[in-house]
PDB file of N, CA and C in Angstrom:
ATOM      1  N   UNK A   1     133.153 132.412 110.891  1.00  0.00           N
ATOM      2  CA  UNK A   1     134.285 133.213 111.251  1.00  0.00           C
ATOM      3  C   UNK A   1     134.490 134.276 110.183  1.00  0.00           C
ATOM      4  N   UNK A   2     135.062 135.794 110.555  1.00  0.00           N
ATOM      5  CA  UNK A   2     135.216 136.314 109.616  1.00  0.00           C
ATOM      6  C   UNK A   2     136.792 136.848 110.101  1.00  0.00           C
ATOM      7  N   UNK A   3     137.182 137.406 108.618  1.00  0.00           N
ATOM      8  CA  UNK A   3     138.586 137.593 109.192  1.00  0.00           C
ATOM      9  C   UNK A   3     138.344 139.220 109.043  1.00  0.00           C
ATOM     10  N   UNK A   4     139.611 139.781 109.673  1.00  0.00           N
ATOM     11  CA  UNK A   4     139.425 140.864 109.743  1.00  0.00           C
ATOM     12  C   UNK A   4     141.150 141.839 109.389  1.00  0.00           C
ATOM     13  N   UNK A   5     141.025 142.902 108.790  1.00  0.00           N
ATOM     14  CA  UNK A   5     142.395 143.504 108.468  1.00  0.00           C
ATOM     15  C   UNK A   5     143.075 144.448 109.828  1.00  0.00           C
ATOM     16  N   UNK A   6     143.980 144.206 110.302  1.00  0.00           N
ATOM     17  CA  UNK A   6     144.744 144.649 111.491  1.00  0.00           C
ATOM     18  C   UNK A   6     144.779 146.198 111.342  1.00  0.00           C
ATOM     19  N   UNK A   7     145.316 146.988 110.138  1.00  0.00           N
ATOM     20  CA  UNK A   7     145.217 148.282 109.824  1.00  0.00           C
ATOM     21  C   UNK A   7     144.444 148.933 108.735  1.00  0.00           C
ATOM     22  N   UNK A   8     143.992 148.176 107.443  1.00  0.00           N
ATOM     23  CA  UNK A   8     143.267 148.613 106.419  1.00  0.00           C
ATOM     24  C   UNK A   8     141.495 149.219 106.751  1.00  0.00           C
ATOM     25  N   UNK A   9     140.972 149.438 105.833  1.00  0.00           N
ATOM     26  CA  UNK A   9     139.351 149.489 106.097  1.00  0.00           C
ATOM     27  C   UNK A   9     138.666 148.179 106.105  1.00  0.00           C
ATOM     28  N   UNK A  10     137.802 147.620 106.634  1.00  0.00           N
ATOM     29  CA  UNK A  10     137.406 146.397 106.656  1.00  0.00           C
ATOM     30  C   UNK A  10     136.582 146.117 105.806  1.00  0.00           C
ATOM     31  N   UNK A  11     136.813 144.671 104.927  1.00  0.00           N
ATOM     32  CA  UNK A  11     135.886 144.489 103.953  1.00  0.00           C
ATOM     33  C   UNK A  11     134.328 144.341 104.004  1.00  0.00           C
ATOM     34  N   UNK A  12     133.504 144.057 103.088  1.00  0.00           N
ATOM     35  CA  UNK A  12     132.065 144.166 102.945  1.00  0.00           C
ATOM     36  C   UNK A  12     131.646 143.055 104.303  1.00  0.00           C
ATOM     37  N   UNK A  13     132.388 142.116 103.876  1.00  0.00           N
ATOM     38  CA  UNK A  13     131.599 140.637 104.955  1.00  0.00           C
ATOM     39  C   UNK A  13     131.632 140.923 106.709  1.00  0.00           C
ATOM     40  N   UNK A  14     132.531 142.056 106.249  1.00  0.00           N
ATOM     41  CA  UNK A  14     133.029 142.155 108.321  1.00  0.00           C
ATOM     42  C   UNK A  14     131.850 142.879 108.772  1.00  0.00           C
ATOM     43  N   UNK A  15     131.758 144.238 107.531  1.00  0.00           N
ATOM     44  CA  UNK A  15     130.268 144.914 107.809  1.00  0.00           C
ATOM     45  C   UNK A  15     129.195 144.322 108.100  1.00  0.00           C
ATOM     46  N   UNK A  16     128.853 143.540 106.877  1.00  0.00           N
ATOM     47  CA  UNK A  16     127.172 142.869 106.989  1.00  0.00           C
ATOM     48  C   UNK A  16     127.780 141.928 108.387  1.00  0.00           C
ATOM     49  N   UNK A  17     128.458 141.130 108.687  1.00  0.00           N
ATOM     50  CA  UNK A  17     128.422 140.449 109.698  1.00  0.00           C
ATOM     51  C   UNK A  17     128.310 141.355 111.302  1.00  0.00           C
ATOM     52  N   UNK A  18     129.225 142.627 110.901  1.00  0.00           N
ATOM     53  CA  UNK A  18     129.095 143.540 112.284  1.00  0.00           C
ATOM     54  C   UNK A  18     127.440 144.203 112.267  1.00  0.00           C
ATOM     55  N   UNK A  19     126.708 144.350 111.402  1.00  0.00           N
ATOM     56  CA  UNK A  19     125.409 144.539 111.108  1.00  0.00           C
ATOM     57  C   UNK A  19     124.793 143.219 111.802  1.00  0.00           C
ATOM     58  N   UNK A  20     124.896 142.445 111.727  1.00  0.00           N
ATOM     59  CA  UNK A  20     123.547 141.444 111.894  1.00  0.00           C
ATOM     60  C   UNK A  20     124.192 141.066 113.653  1.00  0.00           C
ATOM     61  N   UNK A  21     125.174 140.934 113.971  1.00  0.00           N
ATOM     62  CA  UNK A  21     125.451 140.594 115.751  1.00  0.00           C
ATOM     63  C   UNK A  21     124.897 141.838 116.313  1.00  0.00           C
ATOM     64  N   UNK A  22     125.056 143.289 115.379  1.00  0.00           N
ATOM     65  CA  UNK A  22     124.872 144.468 117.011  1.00  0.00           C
ATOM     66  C   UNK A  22     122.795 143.972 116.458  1.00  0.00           C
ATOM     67  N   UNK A  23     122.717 144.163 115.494  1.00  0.00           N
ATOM     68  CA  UNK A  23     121.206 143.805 115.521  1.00  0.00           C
ATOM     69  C   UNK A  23     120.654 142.928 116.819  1.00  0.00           C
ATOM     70  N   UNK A  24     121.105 141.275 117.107  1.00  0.00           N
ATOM     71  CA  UNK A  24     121.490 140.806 117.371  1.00  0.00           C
ATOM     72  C   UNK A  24     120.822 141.032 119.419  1.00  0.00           C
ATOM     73  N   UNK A  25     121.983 141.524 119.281  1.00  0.00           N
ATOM     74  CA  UNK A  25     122.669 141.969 120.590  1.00  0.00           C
ATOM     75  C   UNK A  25     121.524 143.195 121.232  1.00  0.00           C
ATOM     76  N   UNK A  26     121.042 143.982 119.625  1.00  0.00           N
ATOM     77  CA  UNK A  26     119.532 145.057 120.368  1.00  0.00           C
ATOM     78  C   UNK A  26     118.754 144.050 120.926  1.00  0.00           C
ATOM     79  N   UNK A  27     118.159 143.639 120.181  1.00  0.00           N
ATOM     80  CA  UNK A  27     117.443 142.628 120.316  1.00  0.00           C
ATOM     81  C   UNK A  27     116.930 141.828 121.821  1.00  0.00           C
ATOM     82  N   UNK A  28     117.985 141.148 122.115  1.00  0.00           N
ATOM     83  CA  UNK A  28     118.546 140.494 123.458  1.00  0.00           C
ATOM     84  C   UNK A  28     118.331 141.525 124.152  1.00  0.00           C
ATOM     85  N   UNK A  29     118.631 142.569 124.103  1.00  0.00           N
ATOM     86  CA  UNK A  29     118.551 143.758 125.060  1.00  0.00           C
ATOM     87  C   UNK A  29     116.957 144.302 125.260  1.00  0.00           C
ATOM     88  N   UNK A  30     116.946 144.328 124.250  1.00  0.00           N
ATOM     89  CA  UNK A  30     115.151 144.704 124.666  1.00  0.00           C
ATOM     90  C   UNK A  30     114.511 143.660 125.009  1.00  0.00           C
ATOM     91  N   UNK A  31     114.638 142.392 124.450  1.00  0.00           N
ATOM     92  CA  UNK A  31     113.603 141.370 125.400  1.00  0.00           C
ATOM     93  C   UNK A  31     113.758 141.494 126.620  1.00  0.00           C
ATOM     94  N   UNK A  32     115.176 141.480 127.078  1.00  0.00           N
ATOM     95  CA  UNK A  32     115.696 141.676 128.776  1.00  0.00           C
ATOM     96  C   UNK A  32     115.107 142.877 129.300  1.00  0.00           C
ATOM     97  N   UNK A  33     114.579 144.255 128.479  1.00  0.00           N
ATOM     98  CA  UNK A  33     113.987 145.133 129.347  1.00  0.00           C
ATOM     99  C   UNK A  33     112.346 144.775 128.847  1.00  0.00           C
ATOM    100  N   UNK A  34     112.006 143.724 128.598  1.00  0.00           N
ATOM    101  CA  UNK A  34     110.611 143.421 128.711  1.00  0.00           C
ATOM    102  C   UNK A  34     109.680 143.804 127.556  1.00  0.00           C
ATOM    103  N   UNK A  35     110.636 144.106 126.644  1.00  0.00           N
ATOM    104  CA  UNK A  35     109.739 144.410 125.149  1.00  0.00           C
ATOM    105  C   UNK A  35     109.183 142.712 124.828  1.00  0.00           C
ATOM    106  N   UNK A  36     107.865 142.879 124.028  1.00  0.00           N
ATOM    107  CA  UNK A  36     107.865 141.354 122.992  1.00  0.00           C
ATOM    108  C   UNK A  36     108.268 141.232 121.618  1.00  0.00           C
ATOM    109  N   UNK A  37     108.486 140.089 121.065  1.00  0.00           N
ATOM    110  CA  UNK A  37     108.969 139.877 119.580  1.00  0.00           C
ATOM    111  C   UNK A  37     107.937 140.951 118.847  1.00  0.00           C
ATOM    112  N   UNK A  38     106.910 140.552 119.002  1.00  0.00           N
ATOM    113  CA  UNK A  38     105.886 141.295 118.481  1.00  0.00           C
ATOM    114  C   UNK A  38     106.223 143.244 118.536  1.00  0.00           C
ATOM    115  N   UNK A  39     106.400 143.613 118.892  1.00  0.00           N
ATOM    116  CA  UNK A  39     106.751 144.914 119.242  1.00  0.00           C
ATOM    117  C   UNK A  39     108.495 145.518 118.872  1.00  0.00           C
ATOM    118  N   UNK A  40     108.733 144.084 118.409  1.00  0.00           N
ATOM    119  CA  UNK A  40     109.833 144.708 118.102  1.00  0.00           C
ATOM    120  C   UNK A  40     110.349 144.150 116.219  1.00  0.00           C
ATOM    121  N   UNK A  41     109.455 143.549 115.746  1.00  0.00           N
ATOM    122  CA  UNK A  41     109.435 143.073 114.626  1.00  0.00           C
ATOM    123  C   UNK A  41     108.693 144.201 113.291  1.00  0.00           C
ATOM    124  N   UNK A  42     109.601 144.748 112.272  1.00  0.00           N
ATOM    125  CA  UNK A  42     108.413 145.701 111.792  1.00  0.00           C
ATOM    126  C   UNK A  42     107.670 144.633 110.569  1.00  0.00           C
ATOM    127  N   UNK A  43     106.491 144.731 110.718  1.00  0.00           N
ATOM    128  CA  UNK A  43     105.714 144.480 109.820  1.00  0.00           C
ATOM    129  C   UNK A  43     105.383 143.099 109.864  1.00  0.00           C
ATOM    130  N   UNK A  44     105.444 142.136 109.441  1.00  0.00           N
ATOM    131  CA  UNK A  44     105.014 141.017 109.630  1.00  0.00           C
ATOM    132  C   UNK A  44     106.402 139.666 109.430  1.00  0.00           C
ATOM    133  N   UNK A  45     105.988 139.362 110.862  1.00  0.00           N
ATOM    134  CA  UNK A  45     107.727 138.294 110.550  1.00  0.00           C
ATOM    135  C   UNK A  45     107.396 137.055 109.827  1.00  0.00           C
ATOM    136  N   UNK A  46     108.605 136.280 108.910  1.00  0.00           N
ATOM    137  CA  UNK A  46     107.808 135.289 107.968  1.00  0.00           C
ATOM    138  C   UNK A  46     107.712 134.041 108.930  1.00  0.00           C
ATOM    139  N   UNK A  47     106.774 133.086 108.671  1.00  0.00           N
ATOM    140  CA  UNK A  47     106.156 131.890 109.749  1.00  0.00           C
ATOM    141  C   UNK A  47     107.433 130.137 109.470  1.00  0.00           C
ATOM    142  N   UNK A  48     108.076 130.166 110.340  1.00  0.00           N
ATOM    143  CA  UNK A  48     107.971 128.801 110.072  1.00  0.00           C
ATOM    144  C   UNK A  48     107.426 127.575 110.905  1.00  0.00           C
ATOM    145  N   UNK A  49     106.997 126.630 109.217  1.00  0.00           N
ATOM    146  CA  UNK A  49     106.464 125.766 110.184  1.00  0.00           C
ATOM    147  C   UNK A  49     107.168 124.338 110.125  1.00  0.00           C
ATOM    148  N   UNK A  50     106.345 123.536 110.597  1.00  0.00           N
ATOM    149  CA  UNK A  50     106.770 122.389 110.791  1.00  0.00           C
ATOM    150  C   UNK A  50     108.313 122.324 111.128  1.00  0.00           C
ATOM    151  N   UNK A  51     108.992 123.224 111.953  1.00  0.00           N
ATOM    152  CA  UNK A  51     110.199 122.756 112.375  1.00  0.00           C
ATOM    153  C   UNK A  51     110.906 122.496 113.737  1.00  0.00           C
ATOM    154  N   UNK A  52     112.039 122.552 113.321  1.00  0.00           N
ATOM    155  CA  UNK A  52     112.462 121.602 114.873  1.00  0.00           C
ATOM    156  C   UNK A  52     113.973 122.680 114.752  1.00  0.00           C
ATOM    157  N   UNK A  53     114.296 121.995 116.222  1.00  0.00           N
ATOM    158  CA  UNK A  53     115.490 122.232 116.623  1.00  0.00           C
ATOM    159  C   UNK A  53     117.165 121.319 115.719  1.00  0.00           C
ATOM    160  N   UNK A  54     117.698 122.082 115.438  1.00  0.00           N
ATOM    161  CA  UNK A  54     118.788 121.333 114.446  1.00  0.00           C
ATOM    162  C   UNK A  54     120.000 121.805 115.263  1.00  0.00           C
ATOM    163  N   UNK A  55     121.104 121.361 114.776  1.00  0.00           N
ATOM    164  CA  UNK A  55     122.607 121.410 114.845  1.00  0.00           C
ATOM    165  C   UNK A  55     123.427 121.769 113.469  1.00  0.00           C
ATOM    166  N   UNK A  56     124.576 122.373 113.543  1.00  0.00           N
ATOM    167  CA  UNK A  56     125.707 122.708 112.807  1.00  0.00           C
ATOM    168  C   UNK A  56     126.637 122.805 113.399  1.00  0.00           C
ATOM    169  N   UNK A  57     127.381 122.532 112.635  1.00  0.00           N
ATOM    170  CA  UNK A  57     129.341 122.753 113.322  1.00  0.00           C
ATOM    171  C   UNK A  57     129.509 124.041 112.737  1.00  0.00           C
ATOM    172  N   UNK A  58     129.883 123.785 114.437  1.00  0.00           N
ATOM    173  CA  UNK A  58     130.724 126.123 113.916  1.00  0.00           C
ATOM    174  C   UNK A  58     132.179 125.876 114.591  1.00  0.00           C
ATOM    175  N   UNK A  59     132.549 126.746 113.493  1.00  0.00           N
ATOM    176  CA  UNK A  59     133.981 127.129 113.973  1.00  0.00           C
ATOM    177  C   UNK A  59     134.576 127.633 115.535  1.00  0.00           C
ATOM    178  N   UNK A  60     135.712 126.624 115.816  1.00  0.00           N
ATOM    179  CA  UNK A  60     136.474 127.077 116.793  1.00  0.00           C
ATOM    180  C   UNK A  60     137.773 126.910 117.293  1.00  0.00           C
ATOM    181  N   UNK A  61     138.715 127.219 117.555  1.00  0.00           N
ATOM    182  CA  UNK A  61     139.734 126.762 117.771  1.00  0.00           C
ATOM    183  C   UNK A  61     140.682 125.770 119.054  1.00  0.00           C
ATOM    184  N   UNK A  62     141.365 124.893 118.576  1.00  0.00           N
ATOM    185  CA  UNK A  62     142.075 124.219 119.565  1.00  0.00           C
ATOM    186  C   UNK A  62     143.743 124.537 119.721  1.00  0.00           C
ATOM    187  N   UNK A  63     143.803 124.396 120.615  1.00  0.00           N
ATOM    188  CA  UNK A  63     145.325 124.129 121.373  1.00  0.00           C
ATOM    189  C   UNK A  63     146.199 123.938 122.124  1.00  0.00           C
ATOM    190  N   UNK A  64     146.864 124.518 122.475  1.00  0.00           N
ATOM    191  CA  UNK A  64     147.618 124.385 123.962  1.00  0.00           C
ATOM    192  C   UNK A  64     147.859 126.178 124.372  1.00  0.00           C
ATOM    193  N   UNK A  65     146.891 126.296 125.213  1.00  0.00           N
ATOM    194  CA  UNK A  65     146.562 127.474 125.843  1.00  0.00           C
ATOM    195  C   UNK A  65     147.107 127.403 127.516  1.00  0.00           C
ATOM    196  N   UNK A  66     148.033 129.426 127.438  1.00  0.00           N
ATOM    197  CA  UNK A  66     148.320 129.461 128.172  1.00  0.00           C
ATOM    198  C   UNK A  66     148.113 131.222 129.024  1.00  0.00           C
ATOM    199  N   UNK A  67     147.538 131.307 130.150  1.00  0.00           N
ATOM    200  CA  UNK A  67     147.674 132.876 130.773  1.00  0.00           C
ATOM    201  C   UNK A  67     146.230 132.467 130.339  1.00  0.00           C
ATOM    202  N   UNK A  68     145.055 131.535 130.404  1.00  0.00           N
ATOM    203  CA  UNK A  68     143.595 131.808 130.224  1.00  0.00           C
ATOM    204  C   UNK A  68     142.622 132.030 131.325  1.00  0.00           C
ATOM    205  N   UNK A  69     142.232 133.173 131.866  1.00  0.00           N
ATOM    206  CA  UNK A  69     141.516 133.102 133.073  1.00  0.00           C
ATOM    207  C   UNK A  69     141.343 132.169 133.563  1.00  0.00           C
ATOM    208  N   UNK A  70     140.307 131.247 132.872  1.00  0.00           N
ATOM    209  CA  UNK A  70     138.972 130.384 133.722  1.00  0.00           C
ATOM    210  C   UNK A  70     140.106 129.114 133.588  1.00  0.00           C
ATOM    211  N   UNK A  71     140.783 128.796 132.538  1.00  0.00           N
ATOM    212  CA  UNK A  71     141.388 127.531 132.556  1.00  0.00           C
ATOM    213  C   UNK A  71     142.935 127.620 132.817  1.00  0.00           C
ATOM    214  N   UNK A  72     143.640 127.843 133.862  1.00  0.00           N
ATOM    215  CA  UNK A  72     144.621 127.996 134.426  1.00  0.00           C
ATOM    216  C   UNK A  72     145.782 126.363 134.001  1.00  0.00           C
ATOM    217  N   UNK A  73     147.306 126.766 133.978  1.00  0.00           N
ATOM    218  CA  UNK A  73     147.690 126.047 133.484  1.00  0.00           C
ATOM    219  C   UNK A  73     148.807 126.692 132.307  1.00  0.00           C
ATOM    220  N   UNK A  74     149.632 125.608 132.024  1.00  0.00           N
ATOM    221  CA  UNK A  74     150.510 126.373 130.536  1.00  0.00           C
ATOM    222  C   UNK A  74     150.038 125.152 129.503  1.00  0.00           C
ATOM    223  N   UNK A  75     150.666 125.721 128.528  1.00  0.00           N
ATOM    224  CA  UNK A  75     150.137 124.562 127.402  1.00  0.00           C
ATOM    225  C   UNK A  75     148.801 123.411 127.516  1.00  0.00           C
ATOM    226  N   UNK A  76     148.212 123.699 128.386  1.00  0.00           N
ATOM    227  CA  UNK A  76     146.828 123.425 128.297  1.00  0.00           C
ATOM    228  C   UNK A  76     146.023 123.002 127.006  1.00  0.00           C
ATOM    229  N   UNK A  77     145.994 121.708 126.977  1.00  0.00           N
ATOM    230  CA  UNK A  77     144.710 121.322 125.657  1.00  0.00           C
ATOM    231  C   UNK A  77     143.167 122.407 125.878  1.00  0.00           C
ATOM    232  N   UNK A  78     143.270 122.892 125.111  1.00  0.00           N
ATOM    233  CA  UNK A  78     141.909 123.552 125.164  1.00  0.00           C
ATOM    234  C   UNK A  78     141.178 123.628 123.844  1.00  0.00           C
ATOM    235  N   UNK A  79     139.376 123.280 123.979  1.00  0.00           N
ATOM    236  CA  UNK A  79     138.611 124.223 122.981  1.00  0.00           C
ATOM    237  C   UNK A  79     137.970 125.205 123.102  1.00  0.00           C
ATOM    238  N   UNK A  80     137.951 126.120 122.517  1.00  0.00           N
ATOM    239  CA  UNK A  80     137.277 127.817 122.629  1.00  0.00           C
ATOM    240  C   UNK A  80     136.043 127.628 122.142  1.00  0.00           C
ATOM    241  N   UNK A  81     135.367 128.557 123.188  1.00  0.00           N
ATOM    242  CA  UNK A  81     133.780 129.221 122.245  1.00  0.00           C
ATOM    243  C   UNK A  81     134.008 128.953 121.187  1.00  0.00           C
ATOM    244  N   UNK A  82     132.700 129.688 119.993  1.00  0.00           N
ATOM    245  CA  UNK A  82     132.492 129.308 118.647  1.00  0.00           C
ATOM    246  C   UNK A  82     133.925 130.456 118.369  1.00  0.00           C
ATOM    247  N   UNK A  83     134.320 130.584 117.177  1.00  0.00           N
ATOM    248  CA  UNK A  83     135.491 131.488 116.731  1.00  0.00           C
ATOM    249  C   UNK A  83     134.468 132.059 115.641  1.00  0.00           C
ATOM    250  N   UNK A  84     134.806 133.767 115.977  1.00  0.00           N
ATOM    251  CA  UNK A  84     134.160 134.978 115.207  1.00  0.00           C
ATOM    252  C   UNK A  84     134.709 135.568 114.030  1.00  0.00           C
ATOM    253  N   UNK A  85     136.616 135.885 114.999  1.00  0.00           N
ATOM    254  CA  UNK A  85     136.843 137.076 114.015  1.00  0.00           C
ATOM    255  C   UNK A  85     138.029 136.304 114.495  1.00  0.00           C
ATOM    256  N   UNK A  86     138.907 136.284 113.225  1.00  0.00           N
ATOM    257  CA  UNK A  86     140.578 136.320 113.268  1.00  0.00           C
ATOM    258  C   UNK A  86     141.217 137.609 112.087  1.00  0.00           C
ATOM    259  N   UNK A  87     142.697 137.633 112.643  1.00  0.00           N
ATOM    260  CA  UNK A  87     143.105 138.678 111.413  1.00  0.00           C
ATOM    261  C   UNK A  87     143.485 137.584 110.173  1.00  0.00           C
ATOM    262  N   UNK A  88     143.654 138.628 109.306  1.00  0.00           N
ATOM    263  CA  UNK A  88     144.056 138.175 108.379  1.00  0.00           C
ATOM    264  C   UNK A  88     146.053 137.479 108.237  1.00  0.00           C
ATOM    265  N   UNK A  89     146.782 138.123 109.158  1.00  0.00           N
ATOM    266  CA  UNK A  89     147.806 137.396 109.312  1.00  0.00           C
ATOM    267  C   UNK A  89     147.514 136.318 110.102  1.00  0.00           C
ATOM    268  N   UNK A  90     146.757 136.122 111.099  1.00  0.00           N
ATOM    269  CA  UNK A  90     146.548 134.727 111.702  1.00  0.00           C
ATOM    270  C   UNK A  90     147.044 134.900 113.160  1.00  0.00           C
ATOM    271  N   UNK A  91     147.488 136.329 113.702  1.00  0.00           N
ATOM    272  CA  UNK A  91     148.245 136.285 114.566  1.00  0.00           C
ATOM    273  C   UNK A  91     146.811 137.013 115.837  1.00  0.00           C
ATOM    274  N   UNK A  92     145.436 137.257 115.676  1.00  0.00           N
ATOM    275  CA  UNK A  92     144.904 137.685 116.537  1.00  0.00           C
ATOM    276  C   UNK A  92     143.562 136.671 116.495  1.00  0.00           C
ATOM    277  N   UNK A  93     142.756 136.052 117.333  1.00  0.00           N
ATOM    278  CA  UNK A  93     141.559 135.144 116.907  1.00  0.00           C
ATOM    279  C   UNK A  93     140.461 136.128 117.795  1.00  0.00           C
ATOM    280  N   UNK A  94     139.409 135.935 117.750  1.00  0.00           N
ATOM    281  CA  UNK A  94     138.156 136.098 118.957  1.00  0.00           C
ATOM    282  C   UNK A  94     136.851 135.492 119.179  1.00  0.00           C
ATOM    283  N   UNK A  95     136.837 134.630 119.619  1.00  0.00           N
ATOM    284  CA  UNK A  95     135.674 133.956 120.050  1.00  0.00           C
ATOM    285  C   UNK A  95     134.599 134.309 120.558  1.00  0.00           C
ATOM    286  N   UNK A  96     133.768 134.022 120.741  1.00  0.00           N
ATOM    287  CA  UNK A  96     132.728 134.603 121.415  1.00  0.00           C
ATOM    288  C   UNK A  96     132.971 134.582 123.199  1.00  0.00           C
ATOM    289  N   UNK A  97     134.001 134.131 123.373  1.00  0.00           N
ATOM    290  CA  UNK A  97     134.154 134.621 125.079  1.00  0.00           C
ATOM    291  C   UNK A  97     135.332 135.494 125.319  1.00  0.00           C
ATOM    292  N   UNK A  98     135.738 135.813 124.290  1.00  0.00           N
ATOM    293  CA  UNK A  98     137.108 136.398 124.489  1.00  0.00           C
ATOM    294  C   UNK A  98     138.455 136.537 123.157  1.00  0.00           C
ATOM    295  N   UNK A  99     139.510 137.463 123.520  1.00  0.00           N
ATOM    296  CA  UNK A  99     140.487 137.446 122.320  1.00  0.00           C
ATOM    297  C   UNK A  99     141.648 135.923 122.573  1.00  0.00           C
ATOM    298  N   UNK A 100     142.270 135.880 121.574  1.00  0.00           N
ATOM    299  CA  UNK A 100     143.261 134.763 122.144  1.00  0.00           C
ATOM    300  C   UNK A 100     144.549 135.765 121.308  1.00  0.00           C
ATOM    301  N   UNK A 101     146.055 135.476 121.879  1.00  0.00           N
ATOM    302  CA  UNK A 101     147.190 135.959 121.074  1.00  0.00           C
ATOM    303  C   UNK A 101     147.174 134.363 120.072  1.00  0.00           C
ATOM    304  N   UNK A 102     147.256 134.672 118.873  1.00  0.00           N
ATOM    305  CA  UNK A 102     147.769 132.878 118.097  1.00  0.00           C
ATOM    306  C   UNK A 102     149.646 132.944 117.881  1.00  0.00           C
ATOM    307  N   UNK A 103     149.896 131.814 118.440  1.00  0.00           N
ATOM    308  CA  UNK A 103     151.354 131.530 118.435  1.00  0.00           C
ATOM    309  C   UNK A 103     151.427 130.845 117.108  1.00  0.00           C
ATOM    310  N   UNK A 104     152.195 129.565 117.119  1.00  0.00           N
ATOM    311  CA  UNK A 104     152.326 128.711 115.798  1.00  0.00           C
ATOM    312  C   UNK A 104     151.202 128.052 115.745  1.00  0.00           C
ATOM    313  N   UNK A 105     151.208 127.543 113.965  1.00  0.00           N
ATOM    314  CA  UNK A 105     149.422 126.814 113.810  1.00  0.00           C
ATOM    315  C   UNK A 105     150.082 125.110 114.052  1.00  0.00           C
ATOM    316  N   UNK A 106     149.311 124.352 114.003  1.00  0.00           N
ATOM    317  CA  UNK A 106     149.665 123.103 114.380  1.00  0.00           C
ATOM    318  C   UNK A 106     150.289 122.514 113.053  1.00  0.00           C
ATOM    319  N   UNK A 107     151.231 121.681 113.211  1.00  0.00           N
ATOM    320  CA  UNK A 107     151.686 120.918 112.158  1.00  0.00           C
ATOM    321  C   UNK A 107     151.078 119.805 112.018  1.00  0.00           C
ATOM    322  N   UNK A 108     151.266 119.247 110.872  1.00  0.00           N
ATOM    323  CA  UNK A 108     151.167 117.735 110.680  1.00  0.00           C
ATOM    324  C   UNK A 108     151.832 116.893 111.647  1.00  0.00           C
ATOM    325  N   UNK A 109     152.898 116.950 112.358  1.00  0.00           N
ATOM    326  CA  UNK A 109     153.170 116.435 113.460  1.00  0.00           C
ATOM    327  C   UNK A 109     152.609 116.285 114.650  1.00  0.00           C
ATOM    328  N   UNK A 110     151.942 117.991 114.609  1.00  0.00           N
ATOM    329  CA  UNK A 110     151.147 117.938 115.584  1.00  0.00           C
ATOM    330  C   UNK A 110     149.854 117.060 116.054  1.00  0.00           C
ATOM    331  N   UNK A 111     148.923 117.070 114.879  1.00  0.00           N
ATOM    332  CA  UNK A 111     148.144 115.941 114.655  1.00  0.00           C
ATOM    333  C   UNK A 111     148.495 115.104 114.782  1.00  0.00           C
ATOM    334  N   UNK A 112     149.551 114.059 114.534  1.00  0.00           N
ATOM    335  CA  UNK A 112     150.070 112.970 115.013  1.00  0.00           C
ATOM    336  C   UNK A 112     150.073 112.697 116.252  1.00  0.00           C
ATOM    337  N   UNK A 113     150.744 113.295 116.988  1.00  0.00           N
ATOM    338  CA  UNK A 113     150.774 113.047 118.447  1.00  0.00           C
ATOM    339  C   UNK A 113     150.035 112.492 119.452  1.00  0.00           C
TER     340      UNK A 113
END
């Protein structure tokens, strides 16, 4: 996740991170018009071997979601796509399927429940 400033210039991490998704995103786009890795890699890509498919936990958010297209409902338990970009007050999130408005964060009570 990176956070992001509502009115200021955006810091270094938002860059290199907005750098490597539109990369990213070319990418995807040219395989879909039928380019190969090969043709689109300059110079020689580095090899790995012996590996496999892995897992990590990525960030995302939970709550009680309400006004969400696909998941209709008020206060709705929900979990979101992976989470990308929030502001830095806490009041805007964006996931990879979409923006969310953020209301209150959960309390310790809340967890309880």
């Amino acid at each position: 996740m990176v956070t992001f400033r509502r009115y200021d210039e955006q810091d270094p991490v938002y860059h290199r991170e907005f750098e490597r998704l539109s990369a990213l995103v070319a990418d995807m786009d040219a395989i879909g018009r039928g380019l190969s890795p090969e043709q689109l890699v300059e110079g020689e890509a580095p090899l790995l071997d012996r590996w496999m498919v892995a897992s990590r936990i990525i960030p995302c958010l939970a709550g009680l979601s309400t006004g969400h297209p696909l998941l209709p409902g008020e206060n709705r338990m929900i979990g979101t796509s992976d989470l990308w970009l929030m502001s830095e007050d806490r009041t805007w999130a964006r996931t990879l399927s979409r923006w969310y408005r953020l209301g209150r964060p959960a309390g310790q009570t809340d967890l309880q429940s």
